[in-house]
PDB file of N, CA and C in Angstrom:
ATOM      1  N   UNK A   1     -12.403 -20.588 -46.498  1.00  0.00           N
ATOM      2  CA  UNK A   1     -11.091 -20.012 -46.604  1.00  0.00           C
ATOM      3  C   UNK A   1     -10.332 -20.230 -45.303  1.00  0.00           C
ATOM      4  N   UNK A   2      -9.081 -20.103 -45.342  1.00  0.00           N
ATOM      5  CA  UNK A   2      -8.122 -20.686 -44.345  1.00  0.00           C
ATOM      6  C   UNK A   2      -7.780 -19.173 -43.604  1.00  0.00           C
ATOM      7  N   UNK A   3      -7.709 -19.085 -42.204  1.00  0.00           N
ATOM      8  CA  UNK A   3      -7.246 -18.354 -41.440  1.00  0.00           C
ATOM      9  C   UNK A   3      -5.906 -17.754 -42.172  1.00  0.00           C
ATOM     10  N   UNK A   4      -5.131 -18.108 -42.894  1.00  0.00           N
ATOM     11  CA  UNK A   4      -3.882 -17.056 -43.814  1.00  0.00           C
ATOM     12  C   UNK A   4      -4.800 -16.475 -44.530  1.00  0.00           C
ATOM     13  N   UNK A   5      -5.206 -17.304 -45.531  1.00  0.00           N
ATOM     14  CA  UNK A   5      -6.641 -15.995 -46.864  1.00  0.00           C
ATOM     15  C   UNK A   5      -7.160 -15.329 -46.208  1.00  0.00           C
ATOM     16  N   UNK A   6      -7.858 -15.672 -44.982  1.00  0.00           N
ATOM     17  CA  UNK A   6      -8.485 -14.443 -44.652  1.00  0.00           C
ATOM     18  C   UNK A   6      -7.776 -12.653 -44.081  1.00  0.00           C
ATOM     19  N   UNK A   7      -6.366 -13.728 -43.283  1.00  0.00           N
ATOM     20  CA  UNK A   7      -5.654 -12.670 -43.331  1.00  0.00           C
ATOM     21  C   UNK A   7      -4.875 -11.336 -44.410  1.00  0.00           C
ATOM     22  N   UNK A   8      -4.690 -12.457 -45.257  1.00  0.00           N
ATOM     23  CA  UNK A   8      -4.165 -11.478 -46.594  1.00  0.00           C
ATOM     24  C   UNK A   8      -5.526 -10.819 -47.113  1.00  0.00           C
ATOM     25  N   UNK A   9      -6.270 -10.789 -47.314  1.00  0.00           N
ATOM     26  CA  UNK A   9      -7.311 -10.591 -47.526  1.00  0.00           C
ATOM     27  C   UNK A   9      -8.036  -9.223 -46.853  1.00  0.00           C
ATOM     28  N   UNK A  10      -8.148  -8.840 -45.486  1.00  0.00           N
ATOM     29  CA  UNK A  10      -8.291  -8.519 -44.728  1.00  0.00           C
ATOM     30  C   UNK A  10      -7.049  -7.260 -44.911  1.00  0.00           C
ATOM     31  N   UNK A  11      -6.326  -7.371 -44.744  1.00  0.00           N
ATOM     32  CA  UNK A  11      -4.991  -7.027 -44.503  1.00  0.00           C
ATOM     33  C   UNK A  11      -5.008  -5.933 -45.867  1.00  0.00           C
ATOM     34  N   UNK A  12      -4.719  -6.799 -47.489  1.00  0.00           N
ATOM     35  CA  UNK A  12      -4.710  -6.097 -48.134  1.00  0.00           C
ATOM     36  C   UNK A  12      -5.716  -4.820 -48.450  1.00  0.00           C
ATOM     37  N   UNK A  13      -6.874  -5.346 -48.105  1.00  0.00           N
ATOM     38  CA  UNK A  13      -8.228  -4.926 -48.592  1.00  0.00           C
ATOM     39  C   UNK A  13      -8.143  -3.406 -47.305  1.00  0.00           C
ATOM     40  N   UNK A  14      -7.725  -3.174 -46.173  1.00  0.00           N
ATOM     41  CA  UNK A  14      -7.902  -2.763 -45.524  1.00  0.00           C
ATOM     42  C   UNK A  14      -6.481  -1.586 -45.405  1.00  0.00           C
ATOM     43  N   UNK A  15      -5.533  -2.188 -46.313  1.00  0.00           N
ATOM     44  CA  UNK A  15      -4.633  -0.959 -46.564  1.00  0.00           C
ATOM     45  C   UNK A  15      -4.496  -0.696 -48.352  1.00  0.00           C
ATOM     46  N   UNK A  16      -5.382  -0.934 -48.906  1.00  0.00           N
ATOM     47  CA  UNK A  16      -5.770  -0.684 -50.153  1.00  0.00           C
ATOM     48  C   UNK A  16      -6.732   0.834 -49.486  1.00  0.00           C
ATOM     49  N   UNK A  17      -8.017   0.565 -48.598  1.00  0.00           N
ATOM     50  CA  UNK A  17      -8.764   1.613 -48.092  1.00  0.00           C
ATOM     51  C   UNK A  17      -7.836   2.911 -47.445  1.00  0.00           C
ATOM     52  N   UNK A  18      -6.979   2.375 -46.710  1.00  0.00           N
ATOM     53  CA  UNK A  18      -6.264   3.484 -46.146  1.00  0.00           C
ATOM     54  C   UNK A  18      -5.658   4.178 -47.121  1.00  0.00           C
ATOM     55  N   UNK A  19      -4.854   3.608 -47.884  1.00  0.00           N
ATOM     56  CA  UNK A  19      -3.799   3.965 -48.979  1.00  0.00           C
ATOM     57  C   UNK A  19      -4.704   4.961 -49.686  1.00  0.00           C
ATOM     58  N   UNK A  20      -5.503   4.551 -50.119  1.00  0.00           N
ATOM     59  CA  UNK A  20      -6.671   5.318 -50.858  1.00  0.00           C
ATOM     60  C   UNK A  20      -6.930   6.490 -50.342  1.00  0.00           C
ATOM     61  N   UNK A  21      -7.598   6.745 -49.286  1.00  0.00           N
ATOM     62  CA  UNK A  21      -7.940   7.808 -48.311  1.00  0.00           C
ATOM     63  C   UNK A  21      -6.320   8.484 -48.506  1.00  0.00           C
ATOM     64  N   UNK A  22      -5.503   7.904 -48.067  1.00  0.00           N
ATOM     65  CA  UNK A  22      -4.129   8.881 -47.306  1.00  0.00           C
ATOM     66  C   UNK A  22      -4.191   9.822 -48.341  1.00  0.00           C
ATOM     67  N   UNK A  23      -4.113   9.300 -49.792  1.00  0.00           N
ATOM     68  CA  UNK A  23      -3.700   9.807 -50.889  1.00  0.00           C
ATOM     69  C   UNK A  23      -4.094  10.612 -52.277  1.00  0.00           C
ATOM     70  N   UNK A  24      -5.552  10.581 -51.749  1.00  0.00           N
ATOM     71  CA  UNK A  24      -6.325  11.051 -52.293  1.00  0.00           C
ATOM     72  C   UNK A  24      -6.657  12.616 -51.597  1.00  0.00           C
ATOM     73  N   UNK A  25      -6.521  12.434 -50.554  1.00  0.00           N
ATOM     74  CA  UNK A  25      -6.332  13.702 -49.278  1.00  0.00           C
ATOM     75  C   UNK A  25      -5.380  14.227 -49.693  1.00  0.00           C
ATOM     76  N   UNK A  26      -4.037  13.904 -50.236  1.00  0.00           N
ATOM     77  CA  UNK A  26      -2.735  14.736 -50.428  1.00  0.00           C
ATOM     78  C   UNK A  26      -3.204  16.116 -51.757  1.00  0.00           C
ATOM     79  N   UNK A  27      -4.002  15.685 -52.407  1.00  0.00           N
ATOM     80  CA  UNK A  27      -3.862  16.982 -53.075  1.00  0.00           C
ATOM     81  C   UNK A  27      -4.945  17.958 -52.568  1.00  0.00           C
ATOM     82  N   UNK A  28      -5.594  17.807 -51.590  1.00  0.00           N
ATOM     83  CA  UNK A  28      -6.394  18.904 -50.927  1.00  0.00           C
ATOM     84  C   UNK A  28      -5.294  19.378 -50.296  1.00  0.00           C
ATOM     85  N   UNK A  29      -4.274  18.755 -49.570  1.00  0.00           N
ATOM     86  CA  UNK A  29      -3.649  19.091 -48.346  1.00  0.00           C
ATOM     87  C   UNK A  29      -2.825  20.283 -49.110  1.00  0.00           C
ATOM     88  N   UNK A  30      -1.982  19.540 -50.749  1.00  0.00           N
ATOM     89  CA  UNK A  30      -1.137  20.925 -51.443  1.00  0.00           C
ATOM     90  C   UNK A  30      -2.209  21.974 -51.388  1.00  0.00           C
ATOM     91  N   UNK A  31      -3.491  21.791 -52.154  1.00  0.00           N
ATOM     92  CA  UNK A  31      -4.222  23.046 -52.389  1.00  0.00           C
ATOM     93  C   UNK A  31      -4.498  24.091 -51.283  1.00  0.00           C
ATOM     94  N   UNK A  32      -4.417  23.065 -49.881  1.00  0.00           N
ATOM     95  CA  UNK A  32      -4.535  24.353 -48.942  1.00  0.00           C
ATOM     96  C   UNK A  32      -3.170  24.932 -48.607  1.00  0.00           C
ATOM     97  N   UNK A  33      -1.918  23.720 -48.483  1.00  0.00           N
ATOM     98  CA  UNK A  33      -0.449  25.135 -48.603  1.00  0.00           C
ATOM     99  C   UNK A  33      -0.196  25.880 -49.389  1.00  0.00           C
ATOM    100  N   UNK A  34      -1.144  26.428 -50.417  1.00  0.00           N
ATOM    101  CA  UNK A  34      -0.289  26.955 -51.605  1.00  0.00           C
ATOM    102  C   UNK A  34      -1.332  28.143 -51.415  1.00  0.00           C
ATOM    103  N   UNK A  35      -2.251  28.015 -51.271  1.00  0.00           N
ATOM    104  CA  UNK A  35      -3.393  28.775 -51.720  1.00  0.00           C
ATOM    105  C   UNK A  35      -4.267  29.249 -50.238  1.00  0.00           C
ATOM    106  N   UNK A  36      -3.522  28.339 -49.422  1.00  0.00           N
ATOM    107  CA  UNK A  36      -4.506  29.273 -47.945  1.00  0.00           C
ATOM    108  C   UNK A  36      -5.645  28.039 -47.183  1.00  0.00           C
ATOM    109  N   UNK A  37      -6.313  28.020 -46.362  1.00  0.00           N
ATOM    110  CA  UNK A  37      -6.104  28.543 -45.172  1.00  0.00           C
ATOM    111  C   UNK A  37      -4.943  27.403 -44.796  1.00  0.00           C
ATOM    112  N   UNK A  38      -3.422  28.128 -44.834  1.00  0.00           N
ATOM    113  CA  UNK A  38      -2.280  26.748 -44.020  1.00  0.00           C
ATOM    114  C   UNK A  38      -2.487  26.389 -42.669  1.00  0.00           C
ATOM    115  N   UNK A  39      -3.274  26.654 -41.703  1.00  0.00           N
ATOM    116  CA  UNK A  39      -3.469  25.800 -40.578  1.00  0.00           C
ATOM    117  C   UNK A  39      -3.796  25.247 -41.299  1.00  0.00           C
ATOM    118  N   UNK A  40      -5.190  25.190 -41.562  1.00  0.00           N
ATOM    119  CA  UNK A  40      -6.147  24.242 -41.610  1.00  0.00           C
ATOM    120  C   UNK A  40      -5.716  22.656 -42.316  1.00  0.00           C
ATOM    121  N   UNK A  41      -4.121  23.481 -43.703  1.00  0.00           N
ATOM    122  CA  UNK A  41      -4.019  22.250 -44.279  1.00  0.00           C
ATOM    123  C   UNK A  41      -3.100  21.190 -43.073  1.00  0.00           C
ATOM    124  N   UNK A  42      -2.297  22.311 -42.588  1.00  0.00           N
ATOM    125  CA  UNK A  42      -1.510  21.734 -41.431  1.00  0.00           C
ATOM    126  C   UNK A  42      -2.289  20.512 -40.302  1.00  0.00           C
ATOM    127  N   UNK A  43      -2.756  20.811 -40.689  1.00  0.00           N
ATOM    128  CA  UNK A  43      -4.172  19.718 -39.359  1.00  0.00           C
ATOM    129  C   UNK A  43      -4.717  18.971 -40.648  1.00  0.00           C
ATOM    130  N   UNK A  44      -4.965  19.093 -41.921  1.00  0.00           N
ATOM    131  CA  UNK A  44      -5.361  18.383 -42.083  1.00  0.00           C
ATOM    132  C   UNK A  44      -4.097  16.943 -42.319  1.00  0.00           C
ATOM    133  N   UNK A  45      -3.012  17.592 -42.866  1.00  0.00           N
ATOM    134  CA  UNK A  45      -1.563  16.687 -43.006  1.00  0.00           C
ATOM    135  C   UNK A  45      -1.650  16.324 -42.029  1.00  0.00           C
ATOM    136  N   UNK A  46      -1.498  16.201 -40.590  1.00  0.00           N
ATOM    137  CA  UNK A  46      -1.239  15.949 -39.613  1.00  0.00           C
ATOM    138  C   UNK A  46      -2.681  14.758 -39.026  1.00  0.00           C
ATOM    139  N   UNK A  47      -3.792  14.830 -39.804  1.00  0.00           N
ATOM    140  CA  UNK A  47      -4.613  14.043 -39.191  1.00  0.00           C
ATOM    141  C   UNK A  47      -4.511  12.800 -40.365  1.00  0.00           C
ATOM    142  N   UNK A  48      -4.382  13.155 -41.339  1.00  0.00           N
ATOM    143  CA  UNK A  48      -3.649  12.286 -42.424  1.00  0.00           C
ATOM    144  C   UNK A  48      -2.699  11.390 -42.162  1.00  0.00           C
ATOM    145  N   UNK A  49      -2.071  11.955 -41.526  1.00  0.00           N
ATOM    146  CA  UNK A  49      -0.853  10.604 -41.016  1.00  0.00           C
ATOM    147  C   UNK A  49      -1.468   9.909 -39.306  1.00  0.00           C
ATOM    148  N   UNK A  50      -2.078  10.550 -39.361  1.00  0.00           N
ATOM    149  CA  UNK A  50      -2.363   9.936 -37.374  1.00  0.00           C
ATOM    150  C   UNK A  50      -3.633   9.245 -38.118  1.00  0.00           C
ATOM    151  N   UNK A  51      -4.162   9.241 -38.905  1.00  0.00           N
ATOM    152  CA  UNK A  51      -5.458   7.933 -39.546  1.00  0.00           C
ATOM    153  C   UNK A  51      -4.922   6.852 -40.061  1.00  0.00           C
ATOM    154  N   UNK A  52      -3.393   6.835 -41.012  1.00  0.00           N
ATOM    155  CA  UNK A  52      -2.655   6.207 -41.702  1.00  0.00           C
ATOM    156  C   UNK A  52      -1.867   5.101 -40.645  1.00  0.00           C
ATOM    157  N   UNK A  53      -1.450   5.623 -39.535  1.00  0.00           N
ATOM    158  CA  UNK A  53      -0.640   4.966 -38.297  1.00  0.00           C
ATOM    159  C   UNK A  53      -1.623   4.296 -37.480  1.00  0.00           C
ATOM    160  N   UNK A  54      -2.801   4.919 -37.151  1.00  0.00           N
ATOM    161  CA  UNK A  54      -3.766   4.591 -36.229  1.00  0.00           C
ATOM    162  C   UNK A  54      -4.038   2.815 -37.026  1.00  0.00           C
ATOM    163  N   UNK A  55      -4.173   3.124 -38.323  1.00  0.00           N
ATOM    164  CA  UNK A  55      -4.967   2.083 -39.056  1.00  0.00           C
ATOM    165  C   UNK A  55      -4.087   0.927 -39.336  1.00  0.00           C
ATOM    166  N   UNK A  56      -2.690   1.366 -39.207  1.00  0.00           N
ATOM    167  CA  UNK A  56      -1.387   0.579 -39.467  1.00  0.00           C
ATOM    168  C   UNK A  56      -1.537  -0.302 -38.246  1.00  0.00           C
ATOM    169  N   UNK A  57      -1.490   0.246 -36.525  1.00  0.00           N
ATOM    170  CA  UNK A  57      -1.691  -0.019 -36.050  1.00  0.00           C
ATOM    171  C   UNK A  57      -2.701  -1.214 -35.475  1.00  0.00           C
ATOM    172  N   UNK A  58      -3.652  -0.671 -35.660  1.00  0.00           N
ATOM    173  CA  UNK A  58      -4.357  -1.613 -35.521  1.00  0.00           C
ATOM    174  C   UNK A  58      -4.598  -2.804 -36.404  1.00  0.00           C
ATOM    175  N   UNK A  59      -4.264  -2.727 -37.370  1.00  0.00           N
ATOM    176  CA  UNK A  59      -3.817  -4.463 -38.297  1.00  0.00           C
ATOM    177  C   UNK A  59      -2.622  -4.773 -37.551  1.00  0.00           C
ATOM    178  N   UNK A  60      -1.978  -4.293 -37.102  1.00  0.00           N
ATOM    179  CA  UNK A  60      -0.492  -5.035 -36.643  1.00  0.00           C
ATOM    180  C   UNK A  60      -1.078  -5.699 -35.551  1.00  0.00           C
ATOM    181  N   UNK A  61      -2.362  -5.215 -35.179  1.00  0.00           N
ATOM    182  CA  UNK A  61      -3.076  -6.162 -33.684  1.00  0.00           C
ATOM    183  C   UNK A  61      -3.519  -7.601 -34.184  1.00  0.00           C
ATOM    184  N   UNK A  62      -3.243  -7.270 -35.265  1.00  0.00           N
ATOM    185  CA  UNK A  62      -3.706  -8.946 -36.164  1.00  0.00           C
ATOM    186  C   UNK A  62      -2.818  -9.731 -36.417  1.00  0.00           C
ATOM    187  N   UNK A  63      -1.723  -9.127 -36.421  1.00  0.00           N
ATOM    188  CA  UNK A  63      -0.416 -10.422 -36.827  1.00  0.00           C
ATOM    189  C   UNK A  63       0.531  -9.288 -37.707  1.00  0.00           C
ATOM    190  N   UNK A  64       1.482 -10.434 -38.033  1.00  0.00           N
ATOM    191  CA  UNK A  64       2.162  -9.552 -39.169  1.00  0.00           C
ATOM    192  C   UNK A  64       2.185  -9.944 -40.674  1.00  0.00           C
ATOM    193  N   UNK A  65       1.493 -10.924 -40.918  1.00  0.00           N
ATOM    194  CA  UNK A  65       0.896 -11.497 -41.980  1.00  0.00           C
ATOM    195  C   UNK A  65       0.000  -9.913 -42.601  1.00  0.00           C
ATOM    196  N   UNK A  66      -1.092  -9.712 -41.398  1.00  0.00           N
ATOM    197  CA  UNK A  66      -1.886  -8.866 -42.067  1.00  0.00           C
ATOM    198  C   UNK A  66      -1.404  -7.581 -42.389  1.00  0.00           C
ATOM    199  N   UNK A  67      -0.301  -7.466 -41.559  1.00  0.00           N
ATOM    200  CA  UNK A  67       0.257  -5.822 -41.628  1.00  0.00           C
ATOM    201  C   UNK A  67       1.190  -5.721 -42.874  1.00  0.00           C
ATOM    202  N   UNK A  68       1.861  -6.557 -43.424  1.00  0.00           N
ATOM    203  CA  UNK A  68       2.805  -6.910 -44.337  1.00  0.00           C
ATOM    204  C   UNK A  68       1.697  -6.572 -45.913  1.00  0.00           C
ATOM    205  N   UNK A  69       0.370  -6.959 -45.655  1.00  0.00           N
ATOM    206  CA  UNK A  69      -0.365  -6.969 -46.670  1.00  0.00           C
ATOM    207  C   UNK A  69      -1.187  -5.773 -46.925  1.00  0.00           C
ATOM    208  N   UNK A  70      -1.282  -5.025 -45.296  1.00  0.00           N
ATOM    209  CA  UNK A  70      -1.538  -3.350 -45.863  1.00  0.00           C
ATOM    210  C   UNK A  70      -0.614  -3.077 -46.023  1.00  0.00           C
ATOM    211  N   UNK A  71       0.642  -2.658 -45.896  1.00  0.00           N
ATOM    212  CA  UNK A  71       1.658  -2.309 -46.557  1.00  0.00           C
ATOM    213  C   UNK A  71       1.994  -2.183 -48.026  1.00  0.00           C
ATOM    214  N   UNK A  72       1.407  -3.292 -48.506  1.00  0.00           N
ATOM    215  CA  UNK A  72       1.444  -4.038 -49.744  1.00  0.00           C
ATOM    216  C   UNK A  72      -0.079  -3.113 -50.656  1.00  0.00           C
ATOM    217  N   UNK A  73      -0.679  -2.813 -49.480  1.00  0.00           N
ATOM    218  CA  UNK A  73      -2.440  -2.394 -50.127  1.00  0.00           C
ATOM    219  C   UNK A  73      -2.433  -0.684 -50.092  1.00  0.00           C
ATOM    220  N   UNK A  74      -1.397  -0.011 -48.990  1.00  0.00           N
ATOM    221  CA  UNK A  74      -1.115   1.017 -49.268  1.00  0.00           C
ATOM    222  C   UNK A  74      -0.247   1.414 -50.657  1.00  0.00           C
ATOM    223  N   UNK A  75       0.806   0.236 -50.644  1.00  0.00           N
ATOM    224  CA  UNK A  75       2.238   1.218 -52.032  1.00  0.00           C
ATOM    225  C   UNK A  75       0.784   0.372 -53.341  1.00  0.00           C
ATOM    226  N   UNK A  76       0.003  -0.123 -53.238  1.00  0.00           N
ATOM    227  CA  UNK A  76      -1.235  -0.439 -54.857  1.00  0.00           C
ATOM    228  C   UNK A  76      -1.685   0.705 -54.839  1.00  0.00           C
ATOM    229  N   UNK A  77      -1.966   1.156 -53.719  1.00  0.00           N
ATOM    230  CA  UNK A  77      -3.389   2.883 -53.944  1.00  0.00           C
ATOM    231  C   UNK A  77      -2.576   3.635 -53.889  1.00  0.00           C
ATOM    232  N   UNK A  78      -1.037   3.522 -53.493  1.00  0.00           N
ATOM    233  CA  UNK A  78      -0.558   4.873 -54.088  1.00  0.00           C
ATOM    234  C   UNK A  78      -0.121   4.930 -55.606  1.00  0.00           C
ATOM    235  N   UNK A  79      -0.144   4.316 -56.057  1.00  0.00           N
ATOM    236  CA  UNK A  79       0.233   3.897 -57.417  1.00  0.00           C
ATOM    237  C   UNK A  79      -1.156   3.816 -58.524  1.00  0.00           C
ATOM    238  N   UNK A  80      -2.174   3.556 -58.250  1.00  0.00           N
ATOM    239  CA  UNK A  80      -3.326   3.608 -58.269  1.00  0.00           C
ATOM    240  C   UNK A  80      -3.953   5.183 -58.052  1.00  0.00           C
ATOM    241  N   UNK A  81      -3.897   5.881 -57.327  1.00  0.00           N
ATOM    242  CA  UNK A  81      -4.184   7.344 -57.161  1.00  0.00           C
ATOM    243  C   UNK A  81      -3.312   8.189 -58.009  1.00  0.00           C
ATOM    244  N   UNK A  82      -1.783   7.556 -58.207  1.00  0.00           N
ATOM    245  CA  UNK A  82      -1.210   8.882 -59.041  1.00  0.00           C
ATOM    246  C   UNK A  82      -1.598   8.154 -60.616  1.00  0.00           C
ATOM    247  N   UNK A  83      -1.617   7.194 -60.941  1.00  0.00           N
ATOM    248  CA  UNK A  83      -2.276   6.931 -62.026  1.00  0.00           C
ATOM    249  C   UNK A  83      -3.206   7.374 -62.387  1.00  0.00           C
ATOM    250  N   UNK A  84      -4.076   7.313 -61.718  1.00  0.00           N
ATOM    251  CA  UNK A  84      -5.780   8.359 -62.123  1.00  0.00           C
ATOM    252  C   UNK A  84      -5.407   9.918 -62.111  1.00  0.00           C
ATOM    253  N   UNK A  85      -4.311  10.514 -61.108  1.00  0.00           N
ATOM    254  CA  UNK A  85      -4.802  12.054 -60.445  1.00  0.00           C
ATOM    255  C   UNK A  85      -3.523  12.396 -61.392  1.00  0.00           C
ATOM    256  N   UNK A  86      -3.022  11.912 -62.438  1.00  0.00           N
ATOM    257  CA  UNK A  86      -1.413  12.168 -62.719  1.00  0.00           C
ATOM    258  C   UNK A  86      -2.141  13.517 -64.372  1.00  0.00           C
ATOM    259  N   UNK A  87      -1.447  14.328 -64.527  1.00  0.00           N
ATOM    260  CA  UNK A  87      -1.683  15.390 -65.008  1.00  0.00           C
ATOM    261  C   UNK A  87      -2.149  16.779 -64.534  1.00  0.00           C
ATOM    262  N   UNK A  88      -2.822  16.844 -63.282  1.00  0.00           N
ATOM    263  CA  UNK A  88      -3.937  17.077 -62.643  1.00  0.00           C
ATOM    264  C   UNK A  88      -3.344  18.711 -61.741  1.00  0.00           C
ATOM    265  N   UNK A  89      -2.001  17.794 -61.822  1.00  0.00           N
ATOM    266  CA  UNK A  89      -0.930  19.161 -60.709  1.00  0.00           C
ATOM    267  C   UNK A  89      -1.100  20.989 -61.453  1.00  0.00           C
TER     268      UNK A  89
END
């Protein structure tokens, strides 16, 4: 495979994982504002996005080929998570 495939590749596959994680975390995060303990959800929202940036980040250390393609691998797993978790609210 050619140094681009591997990038898209890489890239997608690696904000498909994040996307996944971010968003799958979001409905613990409602269950703890609604229902208690709200620090705790507060930290957890808050470490939710500093894993999401951290991870953004560091693909952007790869180019922008690869970052363009988590981007692309995050909006699949969010679309992908409310598809599965959709009724659920």
């Amino acid at each position: 495979m050619t140094d681009l495939m591997v990038s898209l590749v890489i890239g997608g596959f690696a904000g498909l994982l994040l996307g996944a994680v971010h968003f799958y975390s979001l409905g613990r995060v409602v269950d703890m504002l609604v229902q208690g303990p709200i620090g705790l959800g507060l930290l957890l929202q808050l470490l939710r996005f500093a894993v999401l940036g951290a991870g953004l980040y560091g693909i952007a250390q790869l180019g922008a080929v690869p970052l363009v393609c988590a981007g692309a691998g995050v909006v699949l797993a969010r679309s992908l998570v409310l598809r599965q978790t959709k009724g659920r609210a």
